[in-house]
C-alpha atoms as a PDB file:
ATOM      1  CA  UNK A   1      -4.297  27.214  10.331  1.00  0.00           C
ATOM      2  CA  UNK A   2      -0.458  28.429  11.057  1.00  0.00           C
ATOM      3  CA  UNK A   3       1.580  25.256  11.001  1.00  0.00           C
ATOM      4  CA  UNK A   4       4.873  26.750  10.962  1.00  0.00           C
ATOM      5  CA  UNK A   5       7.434  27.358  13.557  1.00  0.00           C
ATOM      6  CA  UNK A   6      11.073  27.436  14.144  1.00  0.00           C
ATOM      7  CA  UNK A   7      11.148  24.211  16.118  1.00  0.00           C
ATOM      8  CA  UNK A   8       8.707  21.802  17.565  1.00  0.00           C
ATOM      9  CA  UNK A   9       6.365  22.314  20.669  1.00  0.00           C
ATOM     10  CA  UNK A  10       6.094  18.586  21.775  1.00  0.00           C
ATOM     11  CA  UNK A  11       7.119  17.424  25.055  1.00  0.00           C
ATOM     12  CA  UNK A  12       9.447  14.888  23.962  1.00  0.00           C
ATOM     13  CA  UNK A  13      11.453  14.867  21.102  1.00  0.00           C
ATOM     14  CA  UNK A  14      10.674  14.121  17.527  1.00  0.00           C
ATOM     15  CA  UNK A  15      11.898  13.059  14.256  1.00  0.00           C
ATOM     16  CA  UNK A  16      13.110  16.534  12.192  1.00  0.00           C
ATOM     17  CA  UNK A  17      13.326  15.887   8.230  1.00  0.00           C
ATOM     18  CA  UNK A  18      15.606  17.983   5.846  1.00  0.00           C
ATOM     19  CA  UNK A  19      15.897  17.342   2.709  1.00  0.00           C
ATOM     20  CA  UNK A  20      19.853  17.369   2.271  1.00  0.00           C
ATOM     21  CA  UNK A  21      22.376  14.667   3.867  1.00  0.00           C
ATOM     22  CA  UNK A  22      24.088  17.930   5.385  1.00  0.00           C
ATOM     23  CA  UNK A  23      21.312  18.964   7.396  1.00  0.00           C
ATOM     24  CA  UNK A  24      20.982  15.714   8.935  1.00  0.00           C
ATOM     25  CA  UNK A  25      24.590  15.217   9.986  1.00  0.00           C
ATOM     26  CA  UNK A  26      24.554  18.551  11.449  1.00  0.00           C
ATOM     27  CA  UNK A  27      21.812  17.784  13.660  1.00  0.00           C
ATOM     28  CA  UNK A  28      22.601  14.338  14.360  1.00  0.00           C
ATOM     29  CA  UNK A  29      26.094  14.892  15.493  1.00  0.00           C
ATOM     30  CA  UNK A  30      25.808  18.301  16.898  1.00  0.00           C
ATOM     31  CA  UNK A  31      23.158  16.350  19.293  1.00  0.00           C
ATOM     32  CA  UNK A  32      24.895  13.306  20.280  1.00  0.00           C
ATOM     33  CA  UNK A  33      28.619  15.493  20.798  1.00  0.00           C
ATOM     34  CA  UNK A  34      26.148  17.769  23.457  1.00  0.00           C
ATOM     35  CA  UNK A  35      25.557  14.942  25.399  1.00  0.00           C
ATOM     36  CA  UNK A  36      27.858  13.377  28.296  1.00  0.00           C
ATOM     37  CA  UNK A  37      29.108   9.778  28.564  1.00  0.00           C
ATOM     38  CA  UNK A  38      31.145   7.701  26.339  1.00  0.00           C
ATOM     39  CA  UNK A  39      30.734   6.916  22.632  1.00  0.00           C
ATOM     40  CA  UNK A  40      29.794   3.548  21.283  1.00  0.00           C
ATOM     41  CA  UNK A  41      31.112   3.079  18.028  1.00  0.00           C
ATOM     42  CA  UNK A  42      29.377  -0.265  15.908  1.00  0.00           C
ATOM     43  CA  UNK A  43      30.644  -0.952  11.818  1.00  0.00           C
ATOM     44  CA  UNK A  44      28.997  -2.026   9.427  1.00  0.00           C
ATOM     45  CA  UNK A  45      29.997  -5.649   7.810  1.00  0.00           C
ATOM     46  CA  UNK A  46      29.549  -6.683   4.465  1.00  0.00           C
ATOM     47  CA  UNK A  47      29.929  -9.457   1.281  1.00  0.00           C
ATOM     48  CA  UNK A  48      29.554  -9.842  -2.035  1.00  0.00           C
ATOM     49  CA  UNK A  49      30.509  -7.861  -4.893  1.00  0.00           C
ATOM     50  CA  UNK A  50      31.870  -4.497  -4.604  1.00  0.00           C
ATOM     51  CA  UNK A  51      28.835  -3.344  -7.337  1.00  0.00           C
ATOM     52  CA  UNK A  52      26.452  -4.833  -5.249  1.00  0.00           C
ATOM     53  CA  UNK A  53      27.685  -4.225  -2.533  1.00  0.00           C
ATOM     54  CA  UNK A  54      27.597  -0.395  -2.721  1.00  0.00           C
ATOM     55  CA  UNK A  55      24.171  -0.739  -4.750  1.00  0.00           C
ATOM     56  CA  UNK A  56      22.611  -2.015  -1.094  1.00  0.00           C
ATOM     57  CA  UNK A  57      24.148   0.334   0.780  1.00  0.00           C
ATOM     58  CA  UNK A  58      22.165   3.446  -0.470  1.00  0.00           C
ATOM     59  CA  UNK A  59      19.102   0.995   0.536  1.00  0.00           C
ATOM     60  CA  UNK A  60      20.299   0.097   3.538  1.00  0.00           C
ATOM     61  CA  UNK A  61      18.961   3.152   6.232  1.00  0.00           C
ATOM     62  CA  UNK A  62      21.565   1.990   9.199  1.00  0.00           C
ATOM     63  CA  UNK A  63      24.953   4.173   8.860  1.00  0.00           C
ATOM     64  CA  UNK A  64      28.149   2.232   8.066  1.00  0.00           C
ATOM     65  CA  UNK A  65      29.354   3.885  11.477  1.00  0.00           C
ATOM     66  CA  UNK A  66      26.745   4.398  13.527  1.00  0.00           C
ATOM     67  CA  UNK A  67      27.861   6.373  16.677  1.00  0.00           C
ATOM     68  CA  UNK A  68      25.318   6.002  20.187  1.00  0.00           C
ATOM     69  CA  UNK A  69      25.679   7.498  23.323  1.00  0.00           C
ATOM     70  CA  UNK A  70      23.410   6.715  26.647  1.00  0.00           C
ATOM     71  CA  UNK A  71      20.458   9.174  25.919  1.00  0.00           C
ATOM     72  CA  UNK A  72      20.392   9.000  22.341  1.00  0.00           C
ATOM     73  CA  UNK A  73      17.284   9.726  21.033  1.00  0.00           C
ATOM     74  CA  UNK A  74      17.327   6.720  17.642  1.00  0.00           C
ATOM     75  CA  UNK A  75      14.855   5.335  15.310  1.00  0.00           C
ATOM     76  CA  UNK A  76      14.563   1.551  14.031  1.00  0.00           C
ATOM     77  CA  UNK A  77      14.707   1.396  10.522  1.00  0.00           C
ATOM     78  CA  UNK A  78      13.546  -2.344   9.909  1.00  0.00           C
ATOM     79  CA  UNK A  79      10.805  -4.597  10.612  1.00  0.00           C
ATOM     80  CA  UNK A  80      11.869  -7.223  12.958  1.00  0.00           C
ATOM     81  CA  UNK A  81      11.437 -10.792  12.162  1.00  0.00           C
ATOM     82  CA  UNK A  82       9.899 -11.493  15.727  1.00  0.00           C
ATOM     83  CA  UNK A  83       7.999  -8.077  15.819  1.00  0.00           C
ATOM     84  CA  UNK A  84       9.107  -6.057  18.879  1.00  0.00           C
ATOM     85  CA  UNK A  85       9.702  -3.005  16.955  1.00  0.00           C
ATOM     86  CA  UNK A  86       9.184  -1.592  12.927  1.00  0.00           C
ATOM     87  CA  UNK A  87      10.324   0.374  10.776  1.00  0.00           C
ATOM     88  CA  UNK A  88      10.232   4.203  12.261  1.00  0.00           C
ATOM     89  CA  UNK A  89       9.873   3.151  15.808  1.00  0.00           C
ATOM     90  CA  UNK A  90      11.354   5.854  17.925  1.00  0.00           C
ATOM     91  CA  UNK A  91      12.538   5.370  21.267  1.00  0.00           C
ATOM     92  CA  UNK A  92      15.746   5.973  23.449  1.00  0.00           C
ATOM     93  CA  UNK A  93      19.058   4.267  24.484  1.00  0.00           C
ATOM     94  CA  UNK A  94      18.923   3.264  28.167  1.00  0.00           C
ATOM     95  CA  UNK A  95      22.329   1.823  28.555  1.00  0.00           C
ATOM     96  CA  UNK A  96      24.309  -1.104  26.952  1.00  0.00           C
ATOM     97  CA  UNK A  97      24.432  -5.074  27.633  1.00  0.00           C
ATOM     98  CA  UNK A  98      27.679  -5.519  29.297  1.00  0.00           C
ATOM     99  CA  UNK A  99      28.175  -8.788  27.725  1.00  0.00           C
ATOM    100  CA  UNK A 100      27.819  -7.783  24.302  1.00  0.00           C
ATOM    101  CA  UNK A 101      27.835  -4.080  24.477  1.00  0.00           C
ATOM    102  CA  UNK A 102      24.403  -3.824  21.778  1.00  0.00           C
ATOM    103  CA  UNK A 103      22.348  -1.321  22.977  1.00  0.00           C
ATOM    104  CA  UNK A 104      19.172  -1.598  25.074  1.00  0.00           C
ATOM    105  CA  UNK A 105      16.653   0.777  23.146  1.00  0.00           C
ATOM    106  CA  UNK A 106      13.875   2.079  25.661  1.00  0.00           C
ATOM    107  CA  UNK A 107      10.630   2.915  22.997  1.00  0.00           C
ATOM    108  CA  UNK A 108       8.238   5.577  22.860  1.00  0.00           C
ATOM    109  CA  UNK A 109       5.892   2.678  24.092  1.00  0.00           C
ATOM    110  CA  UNK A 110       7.714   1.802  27.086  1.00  0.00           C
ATOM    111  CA  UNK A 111       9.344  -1.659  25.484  1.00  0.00           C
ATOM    112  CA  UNK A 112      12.811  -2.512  26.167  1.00  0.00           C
ATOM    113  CA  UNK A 113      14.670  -4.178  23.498  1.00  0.00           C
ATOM    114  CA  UNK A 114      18.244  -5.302  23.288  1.00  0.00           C
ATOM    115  CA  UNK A 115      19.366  -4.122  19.765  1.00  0.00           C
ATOM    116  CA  UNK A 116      21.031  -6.918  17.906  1.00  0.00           C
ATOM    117  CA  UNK A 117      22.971  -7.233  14.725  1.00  0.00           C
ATOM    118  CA  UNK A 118      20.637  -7.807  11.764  1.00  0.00           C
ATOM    119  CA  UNK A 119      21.322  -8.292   7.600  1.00  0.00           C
ATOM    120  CA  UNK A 120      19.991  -6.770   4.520  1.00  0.00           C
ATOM    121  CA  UNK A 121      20.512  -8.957   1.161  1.00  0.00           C
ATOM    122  CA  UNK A 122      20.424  -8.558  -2.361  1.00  0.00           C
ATOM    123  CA  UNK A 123      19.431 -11.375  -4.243  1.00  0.00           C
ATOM    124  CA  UNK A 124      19.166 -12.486  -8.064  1.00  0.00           C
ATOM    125  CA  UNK A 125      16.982 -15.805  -7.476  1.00  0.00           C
ATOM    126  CA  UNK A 126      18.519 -18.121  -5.193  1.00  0.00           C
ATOM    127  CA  UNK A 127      21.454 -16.796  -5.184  1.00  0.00           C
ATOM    128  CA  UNK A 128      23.110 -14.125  -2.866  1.00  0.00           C
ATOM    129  CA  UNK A 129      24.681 -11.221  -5.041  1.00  0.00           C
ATOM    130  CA  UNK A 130      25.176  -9.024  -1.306  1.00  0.00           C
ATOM    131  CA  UNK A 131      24.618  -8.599   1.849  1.00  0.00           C
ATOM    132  CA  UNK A 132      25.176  -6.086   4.880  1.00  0.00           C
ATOM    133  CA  UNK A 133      25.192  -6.755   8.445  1.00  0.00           C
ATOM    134  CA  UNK A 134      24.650  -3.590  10.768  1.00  0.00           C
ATOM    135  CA  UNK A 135      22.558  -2.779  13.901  1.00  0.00           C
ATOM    136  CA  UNK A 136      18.840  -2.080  12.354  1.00  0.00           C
ATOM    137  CA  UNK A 137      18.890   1.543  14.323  1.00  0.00           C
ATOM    138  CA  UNK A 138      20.060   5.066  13.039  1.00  0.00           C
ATOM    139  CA  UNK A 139      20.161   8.278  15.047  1.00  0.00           C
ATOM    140  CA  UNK A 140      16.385   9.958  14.801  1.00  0.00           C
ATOM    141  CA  UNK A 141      16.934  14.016  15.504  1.00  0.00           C
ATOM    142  CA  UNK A 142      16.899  14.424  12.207  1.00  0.00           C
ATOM    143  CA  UNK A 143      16.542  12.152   9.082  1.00  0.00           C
ATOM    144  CA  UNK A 144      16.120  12.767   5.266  1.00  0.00           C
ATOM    145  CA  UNK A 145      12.668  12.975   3.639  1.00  0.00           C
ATOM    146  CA  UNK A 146      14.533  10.258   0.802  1.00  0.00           C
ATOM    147  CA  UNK A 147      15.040   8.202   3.480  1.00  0.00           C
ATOM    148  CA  UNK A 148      11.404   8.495   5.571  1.00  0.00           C
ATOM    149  CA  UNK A 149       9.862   6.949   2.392  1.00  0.00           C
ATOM    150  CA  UNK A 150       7.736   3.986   3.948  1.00  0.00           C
ATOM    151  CA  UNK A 151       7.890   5.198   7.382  1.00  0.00           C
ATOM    152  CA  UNK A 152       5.460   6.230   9.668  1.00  0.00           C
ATOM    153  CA  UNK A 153       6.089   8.238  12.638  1.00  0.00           C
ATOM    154  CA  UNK A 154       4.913   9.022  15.852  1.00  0.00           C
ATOM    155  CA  UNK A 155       5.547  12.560  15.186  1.00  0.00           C
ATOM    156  CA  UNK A 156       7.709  15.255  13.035  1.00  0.00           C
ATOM    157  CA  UNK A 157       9.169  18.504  11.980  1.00  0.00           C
ATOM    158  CA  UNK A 158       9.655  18.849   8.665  1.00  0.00           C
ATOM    159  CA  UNK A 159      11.909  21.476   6.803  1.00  0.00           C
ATOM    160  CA  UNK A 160      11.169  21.823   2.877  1.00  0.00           C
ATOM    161  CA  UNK A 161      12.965  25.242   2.399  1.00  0.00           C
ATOM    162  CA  UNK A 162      15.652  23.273   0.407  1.00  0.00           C
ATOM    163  CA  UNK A 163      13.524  20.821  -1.322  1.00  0.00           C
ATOM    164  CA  UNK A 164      14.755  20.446  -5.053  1.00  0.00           C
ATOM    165  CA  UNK A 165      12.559  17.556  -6.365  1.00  0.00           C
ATOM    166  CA  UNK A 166       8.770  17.384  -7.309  1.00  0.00           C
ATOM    167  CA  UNK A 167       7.022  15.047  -4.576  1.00  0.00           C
ATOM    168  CA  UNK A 168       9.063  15.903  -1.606  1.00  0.00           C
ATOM    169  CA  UNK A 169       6.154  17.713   0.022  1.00  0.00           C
ATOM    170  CA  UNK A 170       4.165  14.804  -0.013  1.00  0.00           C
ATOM    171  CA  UNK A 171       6.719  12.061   1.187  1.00  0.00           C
ATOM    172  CA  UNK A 172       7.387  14.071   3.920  1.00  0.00           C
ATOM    173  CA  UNK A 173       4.420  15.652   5.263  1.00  0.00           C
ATOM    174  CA  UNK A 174       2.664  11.847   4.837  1.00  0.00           C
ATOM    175  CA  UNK A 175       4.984  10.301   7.511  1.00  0.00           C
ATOM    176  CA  UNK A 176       2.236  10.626  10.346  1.00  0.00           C
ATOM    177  CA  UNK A 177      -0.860  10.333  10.467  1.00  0.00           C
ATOM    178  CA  UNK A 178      -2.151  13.825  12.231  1.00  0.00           C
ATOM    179  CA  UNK A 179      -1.614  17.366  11.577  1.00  0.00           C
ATOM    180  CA  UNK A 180      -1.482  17.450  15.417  1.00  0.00           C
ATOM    181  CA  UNK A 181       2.009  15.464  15.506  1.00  0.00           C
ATOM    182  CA  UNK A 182       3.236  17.851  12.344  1.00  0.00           C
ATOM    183  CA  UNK A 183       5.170  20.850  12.461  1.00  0.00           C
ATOM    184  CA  UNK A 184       6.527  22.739   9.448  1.00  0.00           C
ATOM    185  CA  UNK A 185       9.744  24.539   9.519  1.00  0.00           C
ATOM    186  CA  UNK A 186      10.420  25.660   5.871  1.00  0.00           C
ATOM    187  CA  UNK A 187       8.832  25.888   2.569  1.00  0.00           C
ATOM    188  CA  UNK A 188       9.631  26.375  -0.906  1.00  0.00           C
ATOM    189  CA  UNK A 189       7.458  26.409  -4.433  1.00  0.00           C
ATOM    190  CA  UNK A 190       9.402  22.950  -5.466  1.00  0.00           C
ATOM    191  CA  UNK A 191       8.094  21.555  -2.525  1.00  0.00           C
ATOM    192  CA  UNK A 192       4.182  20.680  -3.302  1.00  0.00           C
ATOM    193  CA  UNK A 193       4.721  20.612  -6.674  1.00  0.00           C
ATOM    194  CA  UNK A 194       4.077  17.402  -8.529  1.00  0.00           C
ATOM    195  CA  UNK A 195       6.486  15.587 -11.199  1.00  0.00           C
ATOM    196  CA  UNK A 196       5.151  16.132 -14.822  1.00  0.00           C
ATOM    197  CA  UNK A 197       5.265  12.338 -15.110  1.00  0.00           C
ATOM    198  CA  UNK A 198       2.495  12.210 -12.537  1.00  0.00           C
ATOM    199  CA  UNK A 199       0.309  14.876 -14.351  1.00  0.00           C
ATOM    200  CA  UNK A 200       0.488  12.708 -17.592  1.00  0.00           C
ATOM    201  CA  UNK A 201      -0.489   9.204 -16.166  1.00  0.00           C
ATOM    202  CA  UNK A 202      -3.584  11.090 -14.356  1.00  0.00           C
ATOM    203  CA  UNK A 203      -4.440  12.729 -17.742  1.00  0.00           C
ATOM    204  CA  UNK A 204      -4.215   8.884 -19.685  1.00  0.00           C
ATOM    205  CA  UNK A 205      -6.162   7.056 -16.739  1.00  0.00           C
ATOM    206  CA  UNK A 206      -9.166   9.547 -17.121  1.00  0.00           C
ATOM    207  CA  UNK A 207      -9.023   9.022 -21.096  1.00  0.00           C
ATOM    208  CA  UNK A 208      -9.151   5.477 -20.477  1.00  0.00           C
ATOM    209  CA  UNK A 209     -12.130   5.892 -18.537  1.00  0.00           C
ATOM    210  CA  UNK A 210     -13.674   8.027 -20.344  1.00  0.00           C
ATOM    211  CA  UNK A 211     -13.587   5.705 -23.018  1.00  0.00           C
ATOM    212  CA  UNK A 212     -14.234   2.377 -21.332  1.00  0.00           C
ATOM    213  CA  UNK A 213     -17.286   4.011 -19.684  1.00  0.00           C
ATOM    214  CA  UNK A 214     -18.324   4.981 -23.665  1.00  0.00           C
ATOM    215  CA  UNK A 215     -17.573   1.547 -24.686  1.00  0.00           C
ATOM    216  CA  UNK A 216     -19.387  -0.275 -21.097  1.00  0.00           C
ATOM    217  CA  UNK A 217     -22.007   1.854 -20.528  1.00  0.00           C
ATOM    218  CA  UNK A 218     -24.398  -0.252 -22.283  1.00  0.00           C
ATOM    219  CA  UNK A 219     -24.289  -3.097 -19.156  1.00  0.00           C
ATOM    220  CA  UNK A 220     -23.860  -0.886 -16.396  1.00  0.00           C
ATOM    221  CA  UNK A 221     -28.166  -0.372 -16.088  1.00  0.00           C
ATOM    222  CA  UNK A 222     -28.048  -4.347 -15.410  1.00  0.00           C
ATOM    223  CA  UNK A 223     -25.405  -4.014 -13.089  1.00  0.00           C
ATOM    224  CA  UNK A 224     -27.197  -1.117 -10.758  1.00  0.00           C
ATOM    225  CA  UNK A 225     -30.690  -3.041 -11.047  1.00  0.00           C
ATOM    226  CA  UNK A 226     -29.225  -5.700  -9.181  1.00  0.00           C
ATOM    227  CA  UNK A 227     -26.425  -4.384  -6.749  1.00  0.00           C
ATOM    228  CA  UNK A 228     -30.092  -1.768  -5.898  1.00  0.00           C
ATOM    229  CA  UNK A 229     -31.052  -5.313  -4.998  1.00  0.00           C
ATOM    230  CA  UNK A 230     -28.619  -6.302  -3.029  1.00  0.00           C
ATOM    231  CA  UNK A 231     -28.611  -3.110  -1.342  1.00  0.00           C
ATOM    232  CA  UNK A 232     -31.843  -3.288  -0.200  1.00  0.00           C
ATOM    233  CA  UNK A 233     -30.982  -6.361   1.211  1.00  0.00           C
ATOM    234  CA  UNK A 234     -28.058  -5.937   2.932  1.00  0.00           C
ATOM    235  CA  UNK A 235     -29.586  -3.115   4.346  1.00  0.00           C
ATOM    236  CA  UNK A 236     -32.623  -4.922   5.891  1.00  0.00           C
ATOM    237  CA  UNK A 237     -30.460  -7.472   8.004  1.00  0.00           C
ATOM    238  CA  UNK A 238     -27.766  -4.283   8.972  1.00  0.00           C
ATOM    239  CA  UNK A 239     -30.917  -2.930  10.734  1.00  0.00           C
ATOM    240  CA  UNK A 240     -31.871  -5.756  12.288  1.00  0.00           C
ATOM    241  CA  UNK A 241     -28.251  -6.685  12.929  1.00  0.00           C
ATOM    242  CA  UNK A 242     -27.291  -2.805  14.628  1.00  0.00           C
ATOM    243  CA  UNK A 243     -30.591  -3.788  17.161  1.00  0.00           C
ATOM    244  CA  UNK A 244     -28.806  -6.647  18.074  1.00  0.00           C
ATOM    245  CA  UNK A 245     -25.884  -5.284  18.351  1.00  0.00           C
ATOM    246  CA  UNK A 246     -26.833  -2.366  20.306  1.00  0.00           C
ATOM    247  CA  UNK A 247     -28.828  -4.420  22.938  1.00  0.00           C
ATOM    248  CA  UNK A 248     -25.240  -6.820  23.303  1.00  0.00           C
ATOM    249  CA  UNK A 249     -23.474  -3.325  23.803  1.00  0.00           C
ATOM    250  CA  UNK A 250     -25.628  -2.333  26.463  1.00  0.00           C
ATOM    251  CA  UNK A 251     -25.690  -6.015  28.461  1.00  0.00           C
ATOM    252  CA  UNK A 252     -21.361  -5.605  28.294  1.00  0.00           C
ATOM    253  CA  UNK A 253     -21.179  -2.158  29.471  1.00  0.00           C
ATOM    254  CA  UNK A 254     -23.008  -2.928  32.455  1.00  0.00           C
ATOM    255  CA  UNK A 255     -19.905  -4.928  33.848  1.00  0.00           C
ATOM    256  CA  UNK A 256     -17.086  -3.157  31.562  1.00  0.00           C
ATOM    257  CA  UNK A 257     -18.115   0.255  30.684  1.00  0.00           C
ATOM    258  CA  UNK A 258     -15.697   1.179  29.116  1.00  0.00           C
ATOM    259  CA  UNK A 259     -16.427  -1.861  26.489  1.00  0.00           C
ATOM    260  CA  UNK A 260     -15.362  -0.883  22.632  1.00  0.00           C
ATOM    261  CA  UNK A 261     -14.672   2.643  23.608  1.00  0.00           C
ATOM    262  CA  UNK A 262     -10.872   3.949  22.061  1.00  0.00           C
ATOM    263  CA  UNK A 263      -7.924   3.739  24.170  1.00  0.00           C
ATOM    264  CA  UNK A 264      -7.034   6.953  25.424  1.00  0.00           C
ATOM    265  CA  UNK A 265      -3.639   7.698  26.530  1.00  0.00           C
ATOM    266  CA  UNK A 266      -3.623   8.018  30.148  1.00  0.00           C
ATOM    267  CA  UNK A 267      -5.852   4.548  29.859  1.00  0.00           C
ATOM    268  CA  UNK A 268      -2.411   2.817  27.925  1.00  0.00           C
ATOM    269  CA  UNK A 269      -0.189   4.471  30.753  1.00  0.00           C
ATOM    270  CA  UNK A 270      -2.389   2.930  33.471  1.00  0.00           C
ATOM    271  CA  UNK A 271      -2.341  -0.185  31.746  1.00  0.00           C
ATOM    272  CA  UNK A 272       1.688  -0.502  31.200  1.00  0.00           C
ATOM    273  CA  UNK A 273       1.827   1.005  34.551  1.00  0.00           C
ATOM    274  CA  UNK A 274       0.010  -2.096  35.960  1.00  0.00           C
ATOM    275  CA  UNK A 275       1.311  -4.971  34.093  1.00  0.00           C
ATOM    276  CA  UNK A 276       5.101  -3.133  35.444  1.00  0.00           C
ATOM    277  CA  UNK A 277       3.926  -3.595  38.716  1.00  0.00           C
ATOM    278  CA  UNK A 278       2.859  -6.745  38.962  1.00  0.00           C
ATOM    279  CA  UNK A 279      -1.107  -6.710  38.590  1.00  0.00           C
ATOM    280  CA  UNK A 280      -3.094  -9.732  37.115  1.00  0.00           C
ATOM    281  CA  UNK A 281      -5.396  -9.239  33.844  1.00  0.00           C
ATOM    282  CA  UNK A 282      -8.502  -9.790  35.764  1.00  0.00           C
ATOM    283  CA  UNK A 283      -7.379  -6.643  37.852  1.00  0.00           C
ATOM    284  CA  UNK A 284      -6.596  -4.345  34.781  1.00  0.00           C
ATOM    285  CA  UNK A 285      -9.742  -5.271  33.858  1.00  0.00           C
ATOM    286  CA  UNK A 286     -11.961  -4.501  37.165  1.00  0.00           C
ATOM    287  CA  UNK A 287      -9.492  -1.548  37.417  1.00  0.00           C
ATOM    288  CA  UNK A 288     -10.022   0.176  33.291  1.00  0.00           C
ATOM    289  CA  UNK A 289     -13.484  -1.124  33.031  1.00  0.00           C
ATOM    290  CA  UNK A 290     -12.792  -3.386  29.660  1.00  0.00           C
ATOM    291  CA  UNK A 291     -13.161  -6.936  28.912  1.00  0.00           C
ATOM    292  CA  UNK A 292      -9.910  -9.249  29.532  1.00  0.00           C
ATOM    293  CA  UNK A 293      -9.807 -10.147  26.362  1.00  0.00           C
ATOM    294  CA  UNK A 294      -9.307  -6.469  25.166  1.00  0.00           C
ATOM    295  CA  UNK A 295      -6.712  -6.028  28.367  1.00  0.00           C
ATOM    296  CA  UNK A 296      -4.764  -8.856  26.850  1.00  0.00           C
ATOM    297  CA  UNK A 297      -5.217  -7.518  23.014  1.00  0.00           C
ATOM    298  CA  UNK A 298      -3.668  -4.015  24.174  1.00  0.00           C
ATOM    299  CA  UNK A 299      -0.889  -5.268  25.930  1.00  0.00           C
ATOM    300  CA  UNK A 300       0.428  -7.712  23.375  1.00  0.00           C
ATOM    301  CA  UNK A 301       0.175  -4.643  20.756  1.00  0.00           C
ATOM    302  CA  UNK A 302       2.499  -2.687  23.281  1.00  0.00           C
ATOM    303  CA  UNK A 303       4.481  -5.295  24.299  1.00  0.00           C
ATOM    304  CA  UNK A 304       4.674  -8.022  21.634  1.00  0.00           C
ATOM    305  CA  UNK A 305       1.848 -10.827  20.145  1.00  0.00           C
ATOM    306  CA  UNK A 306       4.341 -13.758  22.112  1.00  0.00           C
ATOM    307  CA  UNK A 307       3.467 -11.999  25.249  1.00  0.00           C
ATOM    308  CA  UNK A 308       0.337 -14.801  26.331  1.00  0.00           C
ATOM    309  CA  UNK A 309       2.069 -17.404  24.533  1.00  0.00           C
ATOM    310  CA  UNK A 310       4.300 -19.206  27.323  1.00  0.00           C
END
């Protein structure tokens, strides 16, 4: 399967990963100069010791400048405390309060959110050693693959022609979760190797096994006697139960058909589409053929678990 190209195919843009600061920056800013309206300009604050200080800001994944423009195409890089958003949610920058002049971020999902100030610390017990106090957003055309660790993203081109450490290949081609949101734009032989570290801890775990399987193997026949048992147990009431289940499947599909079947895009479209416009759960039910309850589960996954609540 040919997974490379030069840039990527998808209708809307995507997250590109280099894996040099230089790359980034050269995206970044040649894409927000390009575009038209004025600059918003937010600094980072910060406290503590000068040490620590600078230790949490190579942590921290919000710039100590970070530089928006209506139309920005920016990524959250923290989980928020109320959950609207996580970290690696993409999505765009509508406009800006005029009150406070944060940013309203529009996401990939359709939520708006008004971007507010939030603060990494560093801590040593009770005690605060640091802290840093920046928007929790960063520019998304282009980020490092150091930087992706721990993300996951909607989509992504990724660009290992430069990559100069063992693992890179796999931090960065593991951001999402299908090769059908993954385009490669570079490779090198550094890329999918792996560290030698990695190669020795495989080598002592299956030594270890190998021997504790020598030394064990004498109680593992009492072991499978039983869990065959068990099995054959569990078993007997899963058929029974799947009957069950099957006939309960039936009886709700007859009013919802569309009952425990997988979301499919142009079903979460229809369904944002109608809460925007006014329509009651009952008639997003009637209207996508699913239960209320699972109407009311999909929207507060889109649009936040507090959504019922009031």
């Amino acid at each position: 399967m040919k997974r490379k190209v030069v840039r990527t195919p998808f209708d809307t843009p995507v997250t590109e990963l280099y894996t040099r600061n230089i790359n980034v920056d050269t995206v970044n800013q040649a894409k927000l100069e390009a575009m038209p309206g004025e600059l918003h300009e937010y600094e980072m604050t910060s406290t503590g010791r000068a040490g620590a200080v600078e230790s949490l800001k190579k942590s921290c994944l919000s710039p100590e400048t970070l530089q928006l423009k209506n139309g920005a195409f920016v990524m959250f890089v923290k989980n928020s405390a109320d959950r609207k958003y996580v970290n690696g949610t993409l999505g765009t920058v509508v406009g800006f309060s005029d009150e406070t002049d944060y940013p309203i971020v529009q996401t990939n999902q359709g939520k708006k959110i008004e971007v507010k100030p939030d603060t990494w610390e560093m801590r040593d017990g009770e005690k605060k050693i640091a802290s840093l106090t920046q928007l929790p957003i960063r520019l998304a055309w282009a980020i490092t693959v150091h930087k992706s660790q721990g993300m996951t993203l909607d989509a992504a081109h990724v660009d290992l022609s430069n990559a100069f450490v063992p693992g890179m290949g796999y931090v960065a081609l593991s951001r999402v979760k299908s090769l059908d949101t993954l385009t490669l734009g570079g490779l090198n032989r550094t890329a999918l190797t792996m560290h030698e570290e990695a190669y020795e801890l495989d080598e002592q775990l299956r030594r270890k096994s190998s021997s504790d399987n020598k030394r064990l193997g004498h109680l593992e026949a009492p072991y499978l006697k039983n869990a065959a048992k068990r099995n054959k147990k569990h078993e007997t009431r899963k058929t029974s139960g799947s009957v069950s289940w099957q006939v309960k499947l039936e009886k709700m599909r007859s009013t919802h058909p569309n009952a425990y079947k997988p979301w499919k895009e142009i079903e979460d479209k229809a369904l944002l589409d109608s809460w925007g416009s006014g329509k009651s759960v009952k008639q997003m039910s009637s209207k996508l053929g699913r239960h209320e309850g699972s109407v009311r589960a999909r929207l507060k996954k889109h649009l936040g678990e507090d959504l019922f609540s009031k």
